[in-house]
Protein backbone atom coordinates (compact mmCIF):
# COMPACT_ATOMS: atom_id res chain seq x y z
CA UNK A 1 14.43 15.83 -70.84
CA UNK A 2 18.01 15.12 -70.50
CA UNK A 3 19.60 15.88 -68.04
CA UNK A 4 23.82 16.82 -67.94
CA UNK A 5 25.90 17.76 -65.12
CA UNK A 6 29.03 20.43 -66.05
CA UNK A 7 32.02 20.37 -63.95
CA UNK A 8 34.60 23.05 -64.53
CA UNK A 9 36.54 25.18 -61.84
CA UNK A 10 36.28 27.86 -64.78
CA UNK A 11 32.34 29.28 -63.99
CA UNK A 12 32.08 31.57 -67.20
CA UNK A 13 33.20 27.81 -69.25
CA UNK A 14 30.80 25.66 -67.21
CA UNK A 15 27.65 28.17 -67.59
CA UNK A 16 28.78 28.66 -71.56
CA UNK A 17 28.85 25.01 -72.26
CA UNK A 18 24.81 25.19 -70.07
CA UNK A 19 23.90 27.88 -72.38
CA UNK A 20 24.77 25.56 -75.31
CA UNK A 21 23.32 22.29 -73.84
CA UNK A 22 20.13 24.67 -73.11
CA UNK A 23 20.05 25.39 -76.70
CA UNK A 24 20.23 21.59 -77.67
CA UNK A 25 17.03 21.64 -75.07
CA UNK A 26 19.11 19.59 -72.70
CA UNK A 27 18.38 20.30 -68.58
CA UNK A 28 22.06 21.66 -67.61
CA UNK A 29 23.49 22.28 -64.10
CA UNK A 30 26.63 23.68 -63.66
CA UNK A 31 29.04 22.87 -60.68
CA UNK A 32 32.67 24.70 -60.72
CA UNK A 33 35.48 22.50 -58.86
CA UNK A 34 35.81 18.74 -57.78
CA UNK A 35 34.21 19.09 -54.40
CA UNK A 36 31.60 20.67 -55.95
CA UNK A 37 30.69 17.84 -58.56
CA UNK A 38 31.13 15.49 -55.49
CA UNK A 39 28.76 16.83 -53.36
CA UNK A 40 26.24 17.29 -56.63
CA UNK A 41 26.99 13.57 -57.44
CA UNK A 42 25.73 12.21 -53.67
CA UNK A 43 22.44 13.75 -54.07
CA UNK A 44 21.58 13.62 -58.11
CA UNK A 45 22.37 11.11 -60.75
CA UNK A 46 22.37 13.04 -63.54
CA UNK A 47 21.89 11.23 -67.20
CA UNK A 48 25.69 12.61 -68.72
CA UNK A 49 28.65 14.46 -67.55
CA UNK A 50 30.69 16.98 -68.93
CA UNK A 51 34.10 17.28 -66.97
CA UNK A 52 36.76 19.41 -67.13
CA UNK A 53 40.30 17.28 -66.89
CA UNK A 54 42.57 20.18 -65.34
CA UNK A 55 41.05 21.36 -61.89
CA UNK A 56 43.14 22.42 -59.31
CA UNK A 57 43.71 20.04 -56.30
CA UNK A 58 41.89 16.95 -57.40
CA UNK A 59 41.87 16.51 -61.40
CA UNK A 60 38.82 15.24 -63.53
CA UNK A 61 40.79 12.30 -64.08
CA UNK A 62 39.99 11.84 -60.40
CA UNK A 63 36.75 13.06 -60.24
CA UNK A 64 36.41 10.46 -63.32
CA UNK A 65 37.81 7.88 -61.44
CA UNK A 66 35.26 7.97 -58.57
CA UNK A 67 32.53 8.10 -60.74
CA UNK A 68 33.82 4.99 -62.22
CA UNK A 69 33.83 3.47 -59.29
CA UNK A 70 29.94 4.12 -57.74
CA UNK A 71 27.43 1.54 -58.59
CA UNK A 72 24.94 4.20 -59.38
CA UNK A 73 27.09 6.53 -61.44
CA UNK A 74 29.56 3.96 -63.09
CA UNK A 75 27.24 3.87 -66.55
CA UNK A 76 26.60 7.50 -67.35
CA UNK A 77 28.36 8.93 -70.22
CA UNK A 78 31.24 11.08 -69.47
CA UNK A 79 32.80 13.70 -71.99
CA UNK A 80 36.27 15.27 -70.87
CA UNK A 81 36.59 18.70 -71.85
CA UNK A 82 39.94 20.19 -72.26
CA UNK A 83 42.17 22.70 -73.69
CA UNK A 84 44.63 20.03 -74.21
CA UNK A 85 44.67 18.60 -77.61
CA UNK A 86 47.42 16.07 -77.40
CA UNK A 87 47.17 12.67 -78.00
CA UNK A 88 47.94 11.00 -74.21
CA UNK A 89 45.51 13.63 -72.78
CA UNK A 90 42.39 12.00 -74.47
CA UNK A 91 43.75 8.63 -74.60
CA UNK A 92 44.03 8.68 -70.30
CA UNK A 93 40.92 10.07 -70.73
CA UNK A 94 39.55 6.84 -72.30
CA UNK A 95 41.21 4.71 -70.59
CA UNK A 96 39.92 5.95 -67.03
CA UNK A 97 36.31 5.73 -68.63
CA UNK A 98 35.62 8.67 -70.69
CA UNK A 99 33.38 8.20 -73.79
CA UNK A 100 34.80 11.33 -75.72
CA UNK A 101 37.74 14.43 -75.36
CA UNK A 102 35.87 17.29 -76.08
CA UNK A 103 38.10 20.12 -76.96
CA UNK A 104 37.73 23.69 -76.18
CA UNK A 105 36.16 26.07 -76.79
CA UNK A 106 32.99 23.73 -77.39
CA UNK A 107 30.62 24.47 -80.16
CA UNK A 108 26.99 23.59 -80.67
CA UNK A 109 28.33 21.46 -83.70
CA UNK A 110 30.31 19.33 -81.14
CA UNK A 111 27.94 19.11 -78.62
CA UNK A 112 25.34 18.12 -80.97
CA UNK A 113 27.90 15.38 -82.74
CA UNK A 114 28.74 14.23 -78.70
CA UNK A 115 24.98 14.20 -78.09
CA UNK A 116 24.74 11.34 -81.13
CA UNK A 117 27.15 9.52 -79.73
CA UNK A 118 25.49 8.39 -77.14
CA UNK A 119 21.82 8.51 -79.04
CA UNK A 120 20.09 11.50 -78.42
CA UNK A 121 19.09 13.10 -81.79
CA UNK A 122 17.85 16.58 -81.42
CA UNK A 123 14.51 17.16 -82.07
């Protein structure tokens, strides 16, 4: 089973985006806050990321950015989730290594469309 990682400093957003994952029978863990995703990230490797770009303190640009930079994380899929829907906010999002903006509030539609992206087909 796949398995994704949720980082959000929001916990009702980060456990309604598991719920929805759950539904799409993917194995979801929720972590709210960068320090919180870091210390997740030392001791699992999980299979794709969900991360939320405006954290206070350190930003998921950041978080994105040392992710990036780890051997053993640098290949996983990561989806930026945001509020934001301008055009610079998904294209730094790319260009620090995200493979999709994800715009909130995320549906199962979108999750199932991001989950194709990267070749999972629901069963």
């Amino acid at each position: 089973m796949l398995k994704a990682l949720v980082i959000d400093d929001n916990r009702q957003m980060a456990d309604g985006l598991c719920d929805i994952l759950r539904l799409l029978e993917v194995n979801a863990t929720a972590v709210y806050g960068a320090s919180s995703a870091l210390q997740e990230l030392s001791k699992a490797t999980p299979d794709i990321i969900f991360l939320d770009i405006n954290m206070p303190g350190v930003s998921g640009y950041e978080v994105l950015a040392y992710i990036r930079r780890e051997a053993h994380l640098q290949d996983i899929p990561v989806f930026m989730v945001t509020s934001d829907d301008q055009p610079q906010t998904a294209e730094k999002a790319r260009q620090t290594g995200a493979l999709l903006t994800i715009l909130k509030p995320v549906t199962v539609e979108v999750l199932e469309k991001a989950l194709q992206k990267i070749g999972v087909k629901r069963i």
